[in-house]
Protein backbone atom coordinates (compact mmCIF):
# COMPACT_ATOMS: atom_id res chain seq x y z
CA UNK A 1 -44.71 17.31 6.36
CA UNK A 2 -41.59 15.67 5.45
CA UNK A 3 -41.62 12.52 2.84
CA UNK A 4 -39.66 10.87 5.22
CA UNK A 5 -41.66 11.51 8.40
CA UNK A 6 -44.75 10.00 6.12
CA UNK A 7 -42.76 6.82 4.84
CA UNK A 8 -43.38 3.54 5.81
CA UNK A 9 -40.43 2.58 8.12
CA UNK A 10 -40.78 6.60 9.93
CA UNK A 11 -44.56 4.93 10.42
CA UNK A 12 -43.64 2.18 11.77
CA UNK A 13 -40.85 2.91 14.27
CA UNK A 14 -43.57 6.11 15.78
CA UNK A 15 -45.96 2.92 16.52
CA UNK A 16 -43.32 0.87 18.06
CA UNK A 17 -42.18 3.72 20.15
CA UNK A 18 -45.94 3.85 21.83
CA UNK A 19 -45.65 0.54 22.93
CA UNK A 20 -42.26 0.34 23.95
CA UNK A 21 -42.11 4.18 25.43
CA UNK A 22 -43.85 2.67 28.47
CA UNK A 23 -41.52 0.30 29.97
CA UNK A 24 -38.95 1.00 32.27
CA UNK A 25 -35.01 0.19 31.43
CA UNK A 26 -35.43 -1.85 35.14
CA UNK A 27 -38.05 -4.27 33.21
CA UNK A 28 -35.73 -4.91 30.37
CA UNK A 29 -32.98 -5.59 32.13
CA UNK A 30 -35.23 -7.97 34.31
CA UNK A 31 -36.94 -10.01 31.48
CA UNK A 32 -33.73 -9.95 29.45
CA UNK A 33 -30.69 -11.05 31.55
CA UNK A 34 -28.09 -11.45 28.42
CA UNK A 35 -28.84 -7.70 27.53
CA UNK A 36 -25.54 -6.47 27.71
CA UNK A 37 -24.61 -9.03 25.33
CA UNK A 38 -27.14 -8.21 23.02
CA UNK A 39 -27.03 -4.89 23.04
CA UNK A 40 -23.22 -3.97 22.62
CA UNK A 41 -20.76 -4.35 19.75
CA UNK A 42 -16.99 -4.44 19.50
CA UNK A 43 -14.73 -2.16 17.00
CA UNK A 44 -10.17 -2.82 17.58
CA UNK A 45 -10.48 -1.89 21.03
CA UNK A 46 -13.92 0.06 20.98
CA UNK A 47 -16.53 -1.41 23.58
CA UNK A 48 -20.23 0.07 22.23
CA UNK A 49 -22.63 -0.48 25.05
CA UNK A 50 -26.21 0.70 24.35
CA UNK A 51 -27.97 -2.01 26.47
CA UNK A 52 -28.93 1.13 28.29
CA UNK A 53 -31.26 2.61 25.85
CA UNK A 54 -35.02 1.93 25.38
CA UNK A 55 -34.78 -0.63 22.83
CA UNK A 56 -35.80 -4.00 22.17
CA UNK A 57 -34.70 -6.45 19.07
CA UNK A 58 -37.67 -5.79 17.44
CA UNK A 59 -36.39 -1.82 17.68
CA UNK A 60 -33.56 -2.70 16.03
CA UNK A 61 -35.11 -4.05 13.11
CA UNK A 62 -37.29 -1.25 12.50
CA UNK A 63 -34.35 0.86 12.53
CA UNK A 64 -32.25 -1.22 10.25
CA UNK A 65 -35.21 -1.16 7.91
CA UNK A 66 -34.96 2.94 8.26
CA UNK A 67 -31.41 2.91 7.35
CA UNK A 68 -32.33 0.37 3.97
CA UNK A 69 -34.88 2.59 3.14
CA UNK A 70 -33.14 5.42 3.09
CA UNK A 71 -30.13 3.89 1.24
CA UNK A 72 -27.45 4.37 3.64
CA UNK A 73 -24.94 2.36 2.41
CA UNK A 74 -25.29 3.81 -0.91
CA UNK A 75 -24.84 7.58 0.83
CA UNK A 76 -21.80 5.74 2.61
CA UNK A 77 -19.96 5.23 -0.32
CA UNK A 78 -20.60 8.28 -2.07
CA UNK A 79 -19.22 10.23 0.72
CA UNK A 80 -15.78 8.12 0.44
CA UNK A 81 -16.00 9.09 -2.99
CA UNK A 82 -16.34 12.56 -3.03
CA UNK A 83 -19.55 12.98 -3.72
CA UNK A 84 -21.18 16.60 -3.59
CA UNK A 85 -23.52 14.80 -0.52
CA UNK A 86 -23.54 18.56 1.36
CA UNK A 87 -26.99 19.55 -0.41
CA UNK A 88 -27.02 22.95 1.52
CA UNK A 89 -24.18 23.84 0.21
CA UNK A 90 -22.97 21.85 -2.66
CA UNK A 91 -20.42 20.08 -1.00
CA UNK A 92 -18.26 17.21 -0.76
CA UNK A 93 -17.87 16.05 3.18
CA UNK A 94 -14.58 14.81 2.52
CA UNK A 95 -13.13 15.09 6.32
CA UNK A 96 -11.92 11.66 5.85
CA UNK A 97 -9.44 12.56 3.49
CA UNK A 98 -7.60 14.79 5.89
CA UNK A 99 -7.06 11.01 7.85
CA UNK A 100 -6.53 8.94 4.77
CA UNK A 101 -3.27 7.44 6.36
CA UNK A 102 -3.14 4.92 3.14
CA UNK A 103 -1.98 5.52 -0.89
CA UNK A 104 -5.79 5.53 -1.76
CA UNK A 105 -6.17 8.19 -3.56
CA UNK A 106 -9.35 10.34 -2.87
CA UNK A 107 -10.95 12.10 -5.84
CA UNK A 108 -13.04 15.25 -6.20
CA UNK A 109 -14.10 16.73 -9.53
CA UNK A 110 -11.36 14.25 -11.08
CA UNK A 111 -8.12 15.50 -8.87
CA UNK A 112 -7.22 13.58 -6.11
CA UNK A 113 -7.15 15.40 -3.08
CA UNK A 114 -4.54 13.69 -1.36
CA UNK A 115 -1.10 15.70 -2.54
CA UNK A 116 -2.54 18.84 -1.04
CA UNK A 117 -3.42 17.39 2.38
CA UNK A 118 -0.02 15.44 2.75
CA UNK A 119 1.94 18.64 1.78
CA UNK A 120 -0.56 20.46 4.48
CA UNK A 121 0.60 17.77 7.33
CA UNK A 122 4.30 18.31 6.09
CA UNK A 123 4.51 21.59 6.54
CA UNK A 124 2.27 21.23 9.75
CA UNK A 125 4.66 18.75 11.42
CA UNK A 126 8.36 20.66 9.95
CA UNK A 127 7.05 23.91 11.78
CA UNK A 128 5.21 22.11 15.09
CA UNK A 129 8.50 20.16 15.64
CA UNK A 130 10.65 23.99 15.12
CA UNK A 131 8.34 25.34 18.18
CA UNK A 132 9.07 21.93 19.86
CA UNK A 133 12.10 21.71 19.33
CA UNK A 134 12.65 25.43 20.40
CA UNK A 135 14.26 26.74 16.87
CA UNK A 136 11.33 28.81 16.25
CA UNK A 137 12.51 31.90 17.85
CA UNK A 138 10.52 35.58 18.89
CA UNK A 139 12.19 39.09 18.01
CA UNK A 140 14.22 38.71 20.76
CA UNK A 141 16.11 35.04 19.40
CA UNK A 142 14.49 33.25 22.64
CA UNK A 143 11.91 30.41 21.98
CA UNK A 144 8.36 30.27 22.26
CA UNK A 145 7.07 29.47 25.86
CA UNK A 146 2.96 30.04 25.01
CA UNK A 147 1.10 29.41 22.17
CA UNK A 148 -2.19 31.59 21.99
CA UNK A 149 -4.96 29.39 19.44
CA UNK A 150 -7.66 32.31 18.49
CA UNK A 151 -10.46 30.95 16.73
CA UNK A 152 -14.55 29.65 17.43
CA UNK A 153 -16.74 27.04 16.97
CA UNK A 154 -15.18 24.06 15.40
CA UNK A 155 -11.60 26.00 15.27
CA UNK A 156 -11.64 26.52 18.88
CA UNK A 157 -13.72 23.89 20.65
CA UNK A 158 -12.16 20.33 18.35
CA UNK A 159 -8.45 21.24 19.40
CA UNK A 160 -8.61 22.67 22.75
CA UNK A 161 -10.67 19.43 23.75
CA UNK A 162 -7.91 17.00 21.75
CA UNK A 163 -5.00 19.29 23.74
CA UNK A 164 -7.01 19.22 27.31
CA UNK A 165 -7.22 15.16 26.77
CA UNK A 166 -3.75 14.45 26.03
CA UNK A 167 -2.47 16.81 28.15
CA UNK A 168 0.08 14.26 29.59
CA UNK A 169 1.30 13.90 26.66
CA UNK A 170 2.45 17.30 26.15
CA UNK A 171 6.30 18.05 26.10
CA UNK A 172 6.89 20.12 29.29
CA UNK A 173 7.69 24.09 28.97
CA UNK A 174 5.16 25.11 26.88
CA UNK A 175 1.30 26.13 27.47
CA UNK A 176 -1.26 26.37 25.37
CA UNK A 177 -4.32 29.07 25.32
CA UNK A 178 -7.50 29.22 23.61
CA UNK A 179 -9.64 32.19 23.30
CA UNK A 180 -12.65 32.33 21.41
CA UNK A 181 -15.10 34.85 23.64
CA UNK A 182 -15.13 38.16 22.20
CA UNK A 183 -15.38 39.48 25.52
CA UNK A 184 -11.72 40.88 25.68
CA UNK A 185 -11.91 39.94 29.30
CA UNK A 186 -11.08 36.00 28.35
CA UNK A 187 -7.99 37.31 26.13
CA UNK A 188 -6.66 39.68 28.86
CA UNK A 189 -6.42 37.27 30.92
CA UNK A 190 -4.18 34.89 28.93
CA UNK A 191 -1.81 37.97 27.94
CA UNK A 192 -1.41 38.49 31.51
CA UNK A 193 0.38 35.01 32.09
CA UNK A 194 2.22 35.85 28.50
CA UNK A 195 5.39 37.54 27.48
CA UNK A 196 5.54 39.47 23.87
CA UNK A 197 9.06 37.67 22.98
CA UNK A 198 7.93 34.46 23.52
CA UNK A 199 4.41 34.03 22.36
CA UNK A 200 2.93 32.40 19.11
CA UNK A 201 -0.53 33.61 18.28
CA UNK A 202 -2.41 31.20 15.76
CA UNK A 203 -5.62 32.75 13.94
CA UNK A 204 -7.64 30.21 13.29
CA UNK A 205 -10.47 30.94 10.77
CA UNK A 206 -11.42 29.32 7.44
CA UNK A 207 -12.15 32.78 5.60
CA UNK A 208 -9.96 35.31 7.89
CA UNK A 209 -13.37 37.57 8.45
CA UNK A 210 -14.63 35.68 10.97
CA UNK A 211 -16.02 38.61 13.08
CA UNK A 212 -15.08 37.72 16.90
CA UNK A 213 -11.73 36.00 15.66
CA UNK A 214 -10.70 39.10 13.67
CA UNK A 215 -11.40 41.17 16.89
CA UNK A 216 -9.42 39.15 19.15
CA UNK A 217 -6.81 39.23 16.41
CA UNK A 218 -6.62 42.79 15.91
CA UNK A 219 -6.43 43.08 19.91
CA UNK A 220 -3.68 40.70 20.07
CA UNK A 221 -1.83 42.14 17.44
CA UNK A 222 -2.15 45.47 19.51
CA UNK A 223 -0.86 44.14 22.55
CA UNK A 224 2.20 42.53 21.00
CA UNK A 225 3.08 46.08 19.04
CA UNK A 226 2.16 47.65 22.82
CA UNK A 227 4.52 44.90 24.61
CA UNK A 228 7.46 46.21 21.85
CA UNK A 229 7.12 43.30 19.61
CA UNK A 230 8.47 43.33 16.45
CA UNK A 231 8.74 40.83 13.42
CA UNK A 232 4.53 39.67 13.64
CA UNK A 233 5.74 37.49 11.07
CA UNK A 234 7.88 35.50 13.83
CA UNK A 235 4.84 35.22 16.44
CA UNK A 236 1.51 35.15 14.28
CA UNK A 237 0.55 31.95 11.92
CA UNK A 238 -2.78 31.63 10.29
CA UNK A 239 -4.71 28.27 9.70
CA UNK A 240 -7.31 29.82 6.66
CA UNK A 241 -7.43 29.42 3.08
CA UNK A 242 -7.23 33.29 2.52
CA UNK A 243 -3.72 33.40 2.23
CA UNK A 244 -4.12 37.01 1.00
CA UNK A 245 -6.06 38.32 3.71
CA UNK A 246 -3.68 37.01 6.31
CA UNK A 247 -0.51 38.68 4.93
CA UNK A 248 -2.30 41.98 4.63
CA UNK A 249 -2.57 41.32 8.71
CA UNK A 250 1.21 41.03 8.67
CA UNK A 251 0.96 36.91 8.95
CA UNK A 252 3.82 35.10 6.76
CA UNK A 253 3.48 31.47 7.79
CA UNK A 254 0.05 30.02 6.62
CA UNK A 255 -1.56 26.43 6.46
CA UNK A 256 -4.48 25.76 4.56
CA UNK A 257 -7.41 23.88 4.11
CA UNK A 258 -10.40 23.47 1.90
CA UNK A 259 -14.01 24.36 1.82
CA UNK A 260 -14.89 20.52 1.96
CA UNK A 261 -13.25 20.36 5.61
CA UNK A 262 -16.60 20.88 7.56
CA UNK A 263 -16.23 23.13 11.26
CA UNK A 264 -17.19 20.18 13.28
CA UNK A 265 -14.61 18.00 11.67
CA UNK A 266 -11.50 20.80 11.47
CA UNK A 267 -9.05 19.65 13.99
CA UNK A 268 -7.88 17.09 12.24
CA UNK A 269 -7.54 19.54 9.22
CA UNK A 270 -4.45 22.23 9.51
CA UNK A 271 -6.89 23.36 12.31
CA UNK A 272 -5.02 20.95 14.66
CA UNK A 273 -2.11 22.77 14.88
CA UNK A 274 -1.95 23.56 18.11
CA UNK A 275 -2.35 19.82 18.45
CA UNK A 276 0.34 18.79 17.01
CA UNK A 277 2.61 21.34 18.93
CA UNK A 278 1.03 20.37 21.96
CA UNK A 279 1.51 16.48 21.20
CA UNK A 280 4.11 16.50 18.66
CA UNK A 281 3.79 15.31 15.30
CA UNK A 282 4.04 11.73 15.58
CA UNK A 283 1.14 12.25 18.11
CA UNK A 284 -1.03 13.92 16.04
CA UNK A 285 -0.15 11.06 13.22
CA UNK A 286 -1.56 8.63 15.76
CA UNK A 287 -4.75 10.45 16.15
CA UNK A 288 -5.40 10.61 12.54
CA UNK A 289 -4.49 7.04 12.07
CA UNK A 290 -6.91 6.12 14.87
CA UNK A 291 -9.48 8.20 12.84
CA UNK A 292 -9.02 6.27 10.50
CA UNK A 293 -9.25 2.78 12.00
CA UNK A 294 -12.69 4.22 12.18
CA UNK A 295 -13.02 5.62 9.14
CA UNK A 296 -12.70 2.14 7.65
CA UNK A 297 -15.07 0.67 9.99
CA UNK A 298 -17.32 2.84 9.14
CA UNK A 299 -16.78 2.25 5.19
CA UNK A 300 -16.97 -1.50 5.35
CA UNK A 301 -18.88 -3.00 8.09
CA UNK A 302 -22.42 -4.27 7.70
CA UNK A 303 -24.70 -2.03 8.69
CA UNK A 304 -25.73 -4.22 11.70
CA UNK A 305 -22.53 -4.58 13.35
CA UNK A 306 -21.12 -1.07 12.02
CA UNK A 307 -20.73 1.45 15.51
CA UNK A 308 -21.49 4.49 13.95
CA UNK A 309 -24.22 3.64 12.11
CA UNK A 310 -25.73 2.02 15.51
CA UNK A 311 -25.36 4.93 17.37
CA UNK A 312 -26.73 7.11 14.37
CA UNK A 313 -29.86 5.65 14.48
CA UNK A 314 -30.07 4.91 17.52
């Protein structure tokens, strides 16, 4: 049993939730008619509404005592610090960084992080405004029409959802792929609406061994040799910190990232690419700023009026 499933505020919200798990959300809506009020906070332009969960004041109190007990804010900070808070693995969860939009530097083991991510974003938006712009040209000298993002998990699913939601605010004459199904069926059927000459590939994966991204890879690869493309270098780019490992595939053009950048929280690491081709650089500069709106929030709002914290313990 875990100490904190034993400890006195765990205790206390498990004999709350027998009373409470009872009532209907009808009831508390009916005995409470300024719920919505109550029960909803305001971040910029952020509207939280939880009125609609099973809670009463007296839940939220047991909760905030949850969150004191197990230090949060403390954990809070040393996560903005760099702090090795990944246990697992020994890790800082510095994902913020990679949205620090401000000259705060952020420090791990002494070096400040920042450099490395603005030089990342710099190269990011010089070669996302060259596709854009249509001076980054295939073997043939035409520009790229379709941009093929090959990855999985968090370097698939963060981007493609970013792209799919802003997709009117996409610069017409391009479209964008994903493919992370090993199944070559899901692949084949985005080379059949693609042209050799005028097709970026981007391999997205943090190590460059990730099985089912290497196979669609190598069978992309294949089909652009089988097409008669020439120059890989001209219609391949890899988003991976094995920089090695990604020429040896015939890859020249590579943007990094760092072992701190956790999968769920990638895209807005050189993993969002495709993003910023799809948006445009000044887009994807919005997006991390917004992150970062939050970020801040997050940092420096009490814990009772802070969004995610609410919605963490809720």
């Amino acid at each position: 049993m875990s100490t904190l499933t034993q400890s006195p505020a765990w205790l206390s919200l498990m004999r709350h939730q027998r009373t409470l798990g009872t009532q209907h959300l009808r009831e508390l809506f009916a005995n409470d008619p300024d719920r919505f009020s109550r029960f909803s906070l305001h971040a910029g332009p952020l509207l939280l509404d939880y009125s609609k969960n099973r809670i009463t004041e007296e839940t939220l109190t047991l909760l905030q005592g949850l969150a004191a007990q197990a230090h949060l804010p403390e954990w809070i900070a040393r996560m903005f610090k760099g702090d090795k808070i990944n246990v697992t693995e020994h890790r800082a969860a510095l994902h913020t960084a990679l949205r620090n939009r401000s000259s705060r530097p952020v420090m791990l083991d002494g070096e400040d992080v920042m450099p490395d991510v603005w030089r990342v974003l710099q190269q990011m938006r010089e070669f996302s405004d060259a596709v854009r712009e249509g001076r980054w040209l295939g073997y043939t000298g035409r520009p790229i029409t379709d941009v093929v993002n090959i990855g999985i998990g968090g370097s698939d699913l963060g981007p493609q959802m970013v792209v799919q939601a802003l997709a009117e605010r996409a610069a017409p004459g391009r479209r964008m792929h994903f493919v992370s199904n090993v199944d070559g069926q899901e692949l084949a059927g985005v080379l059949a609406q693609c042209k050799a000459h005028s097709t970026l590939f981007l391999i997205a994966s943090k190590t460059f061994t990730t099985a089912e991204t290497m196979a669609n890879a190598a069978s992309a690869k294949a089909w652009f040799q089988a097409q008669g493309g020439t120059d890989t270098a001209r219609h391949f780019a890899a988003l991976t910190s094995n920089v090695a490992a990604a020429q040896a595939f015939g890859i020249g053009t590579t943007f990094g990232f760092w072992d701190w950048v956790g999968g769920r929280y990638s895209l807005w690491s050189a993993i969002g690419l495709p993003i910023a081709i799809a948006i445009g650089a000044q887009g994807f500069g919005e997006l991390l700023a917004g992150a970062q709106a939050m970020d801040e929030h997050f940092r420096t709002a009490p814990l009772a009026a802070n969004l995610p914290v609410r919605l963490g313990l809720l």
